[in-house]
Structure formats: structure tokens, C-alpha cells
N, C-alpha and C. Protein backbone atom coordinates (compact mmCIF):
# COMPACT_ATOMS: atom_id res chain seq x y z
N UNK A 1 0.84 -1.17 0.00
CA UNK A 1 0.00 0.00 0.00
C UNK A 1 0.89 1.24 0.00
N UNK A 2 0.48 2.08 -0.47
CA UNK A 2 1.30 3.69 -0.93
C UNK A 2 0.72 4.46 -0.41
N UNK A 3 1.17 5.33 0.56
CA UNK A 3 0.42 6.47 0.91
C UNK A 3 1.18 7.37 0.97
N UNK A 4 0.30 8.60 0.48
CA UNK A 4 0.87 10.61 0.67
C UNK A 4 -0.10 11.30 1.53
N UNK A 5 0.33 12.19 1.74
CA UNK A 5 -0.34 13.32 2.06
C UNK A 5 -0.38 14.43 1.15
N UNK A 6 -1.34 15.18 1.27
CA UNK A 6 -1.31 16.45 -0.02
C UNK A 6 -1.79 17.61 0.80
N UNK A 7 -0.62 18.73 0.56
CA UNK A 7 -1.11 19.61 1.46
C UNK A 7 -0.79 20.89 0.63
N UNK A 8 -2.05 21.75 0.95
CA UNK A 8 -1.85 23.21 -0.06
C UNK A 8 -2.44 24.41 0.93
N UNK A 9 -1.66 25.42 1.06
CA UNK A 9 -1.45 26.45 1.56
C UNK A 9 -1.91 27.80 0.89
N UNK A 10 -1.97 29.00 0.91
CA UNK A 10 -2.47 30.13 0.65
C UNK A 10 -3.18 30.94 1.50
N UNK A 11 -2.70 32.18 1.09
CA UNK A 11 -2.94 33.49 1.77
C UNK A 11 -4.87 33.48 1.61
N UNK A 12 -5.23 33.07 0.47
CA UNK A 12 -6.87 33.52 0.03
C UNK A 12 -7.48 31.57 0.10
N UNK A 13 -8.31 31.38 1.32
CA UNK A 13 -9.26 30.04 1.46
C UNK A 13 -9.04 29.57 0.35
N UNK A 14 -10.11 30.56 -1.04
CA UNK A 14 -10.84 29.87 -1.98
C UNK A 14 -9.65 29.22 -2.01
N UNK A 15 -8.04 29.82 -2.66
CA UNK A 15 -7.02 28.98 -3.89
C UNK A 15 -6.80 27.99 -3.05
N UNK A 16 -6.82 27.95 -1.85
CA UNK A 16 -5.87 27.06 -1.08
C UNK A 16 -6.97 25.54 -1.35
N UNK A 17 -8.41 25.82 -1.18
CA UNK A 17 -8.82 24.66 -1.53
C UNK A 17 -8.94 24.10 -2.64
N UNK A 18 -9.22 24.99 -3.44
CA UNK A 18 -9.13 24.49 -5.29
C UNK A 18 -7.68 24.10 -5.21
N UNK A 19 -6.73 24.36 -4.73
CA UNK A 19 -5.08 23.59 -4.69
C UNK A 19 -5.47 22.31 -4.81
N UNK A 20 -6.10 22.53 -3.82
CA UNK A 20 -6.50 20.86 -2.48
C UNK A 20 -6.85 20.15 -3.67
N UNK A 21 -8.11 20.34 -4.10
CA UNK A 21 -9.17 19.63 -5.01
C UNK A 21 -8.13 19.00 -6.06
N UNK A 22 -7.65 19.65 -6.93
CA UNK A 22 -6.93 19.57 -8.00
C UNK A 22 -5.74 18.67 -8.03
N UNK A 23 -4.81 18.48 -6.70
CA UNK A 23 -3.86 17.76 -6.66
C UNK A 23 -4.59 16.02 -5.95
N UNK A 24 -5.68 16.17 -5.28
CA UNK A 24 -6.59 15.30 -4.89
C UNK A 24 -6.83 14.59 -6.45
N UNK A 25 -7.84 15.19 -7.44
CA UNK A 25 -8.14 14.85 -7.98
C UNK A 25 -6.92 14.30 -9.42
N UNK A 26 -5.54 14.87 -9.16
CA UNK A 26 -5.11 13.81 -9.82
C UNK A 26 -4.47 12.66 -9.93
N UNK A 27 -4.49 12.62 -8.66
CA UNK A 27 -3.91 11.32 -7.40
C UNK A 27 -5.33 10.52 -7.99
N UNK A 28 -6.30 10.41 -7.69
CA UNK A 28 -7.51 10.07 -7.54
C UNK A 28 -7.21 9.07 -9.12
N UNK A 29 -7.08 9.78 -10.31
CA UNK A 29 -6.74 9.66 -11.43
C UNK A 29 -5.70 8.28 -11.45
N UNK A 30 -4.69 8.51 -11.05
CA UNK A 30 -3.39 7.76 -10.93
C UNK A 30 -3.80 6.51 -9.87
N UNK A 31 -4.88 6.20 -9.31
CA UNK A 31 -5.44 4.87 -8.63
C UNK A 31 -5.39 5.33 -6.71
N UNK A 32 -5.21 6.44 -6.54
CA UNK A 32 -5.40 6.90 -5.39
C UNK A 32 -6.77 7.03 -5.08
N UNK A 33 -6.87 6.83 -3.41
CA UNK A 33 -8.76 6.37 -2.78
C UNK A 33 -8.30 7.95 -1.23
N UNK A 34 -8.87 9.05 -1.56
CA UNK A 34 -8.63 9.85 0.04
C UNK A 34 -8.87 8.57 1.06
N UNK A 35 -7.82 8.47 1.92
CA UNK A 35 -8.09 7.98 3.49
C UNK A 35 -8.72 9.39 4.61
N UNK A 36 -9.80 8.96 4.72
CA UNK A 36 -10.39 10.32 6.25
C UNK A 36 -10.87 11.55 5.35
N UNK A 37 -11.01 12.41 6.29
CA UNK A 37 -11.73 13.51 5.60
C UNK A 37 -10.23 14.47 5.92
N UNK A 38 -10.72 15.58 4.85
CA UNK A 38 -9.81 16.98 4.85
C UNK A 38 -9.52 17.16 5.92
N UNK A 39 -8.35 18.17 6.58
CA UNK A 39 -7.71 18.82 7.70
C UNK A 39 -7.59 20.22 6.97
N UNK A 40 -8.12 21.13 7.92
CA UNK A 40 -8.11 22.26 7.78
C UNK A 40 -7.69 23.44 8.93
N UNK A 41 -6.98 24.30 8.65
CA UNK A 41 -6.64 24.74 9.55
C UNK A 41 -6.03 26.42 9.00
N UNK A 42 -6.16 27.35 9.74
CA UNK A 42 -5.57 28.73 9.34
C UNK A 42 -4.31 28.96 10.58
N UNK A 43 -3.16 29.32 10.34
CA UNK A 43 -1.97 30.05 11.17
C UNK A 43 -1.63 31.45 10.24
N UNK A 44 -1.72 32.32 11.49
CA UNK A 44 -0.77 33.66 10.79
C UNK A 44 -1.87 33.92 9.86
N UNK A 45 -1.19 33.95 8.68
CA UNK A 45 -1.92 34.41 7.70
C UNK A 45 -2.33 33.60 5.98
N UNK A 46 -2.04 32.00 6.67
CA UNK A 46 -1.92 31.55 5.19
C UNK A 46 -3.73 30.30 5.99
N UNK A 47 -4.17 29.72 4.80
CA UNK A 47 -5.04 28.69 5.15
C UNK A 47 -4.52 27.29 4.64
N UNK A 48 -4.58 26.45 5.42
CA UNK A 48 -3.80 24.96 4.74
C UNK A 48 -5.46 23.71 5.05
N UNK A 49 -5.06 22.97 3.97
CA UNK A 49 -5.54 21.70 3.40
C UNK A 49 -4.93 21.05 3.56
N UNK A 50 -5.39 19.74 4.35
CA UNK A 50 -4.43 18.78 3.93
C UNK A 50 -5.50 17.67 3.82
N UNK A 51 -4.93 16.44 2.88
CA UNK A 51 -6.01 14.89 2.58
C UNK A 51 -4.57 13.97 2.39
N UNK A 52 -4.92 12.81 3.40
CA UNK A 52 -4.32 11.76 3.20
C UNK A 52 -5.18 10.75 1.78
N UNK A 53 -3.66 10.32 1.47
CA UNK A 53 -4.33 9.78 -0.13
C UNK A 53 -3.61 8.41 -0.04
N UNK A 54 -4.72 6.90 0.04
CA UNK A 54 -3.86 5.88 -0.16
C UNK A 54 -4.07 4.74 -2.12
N UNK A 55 -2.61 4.27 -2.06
CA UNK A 55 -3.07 3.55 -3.22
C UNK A 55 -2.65 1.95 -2.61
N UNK A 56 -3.69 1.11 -2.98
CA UNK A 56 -3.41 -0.78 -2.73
C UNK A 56 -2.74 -1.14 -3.74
């Protein structure tokens, strides 16, 4: 089993989650299944995403 994490950052929510979506969705592509739901979180001044991504 293969697993990543994918994590995307930005000053503005929206980009930081369309990051998210986009690198999700091409894992997803390549035989990747998200493990759990999103992690979300704001410090300072940036907003971060993160999704664990496994492949069997």
C-alpha cells in the first residue's frame, strides 16, 4: 500500500482549496482512494488543506 499526504497552503481560502481539489483529484486519477476527511486549519496568515491519499 502507498500512501501521501497532499497539502496546499495560501494566503486567500478559496485557492488554497481548489489547490486541495486539484492535486486530490489527480492522485484520484493515478489509482489513489482519500483515506479520512480533509484537515483544515488557518496560522498567521496563510489557510492549509491537507487529505491523506492511499493507493493498494
Amino acid at each position: 500500500m502507498e500512501y501521501k499526504v497532499v497539502a496546499t497552503s495560501n494566503k486567500l481560502e478559496l485557492f488554497a482549496r481548489k489547490e486541495l481539489e486539484n492535486e486530490v483529484k489527480k492522485l484520484i486519477k493515478d489509482g489513489y482512494k482519500p483515506q479520512g476527511g480533509i484537515s483544515f486549519t488557518k496560522q498567521e496568515d496563510k489557510f492549509y488543506f491537507i487529505q491523506a491519499m492511499i493507493k493498494e
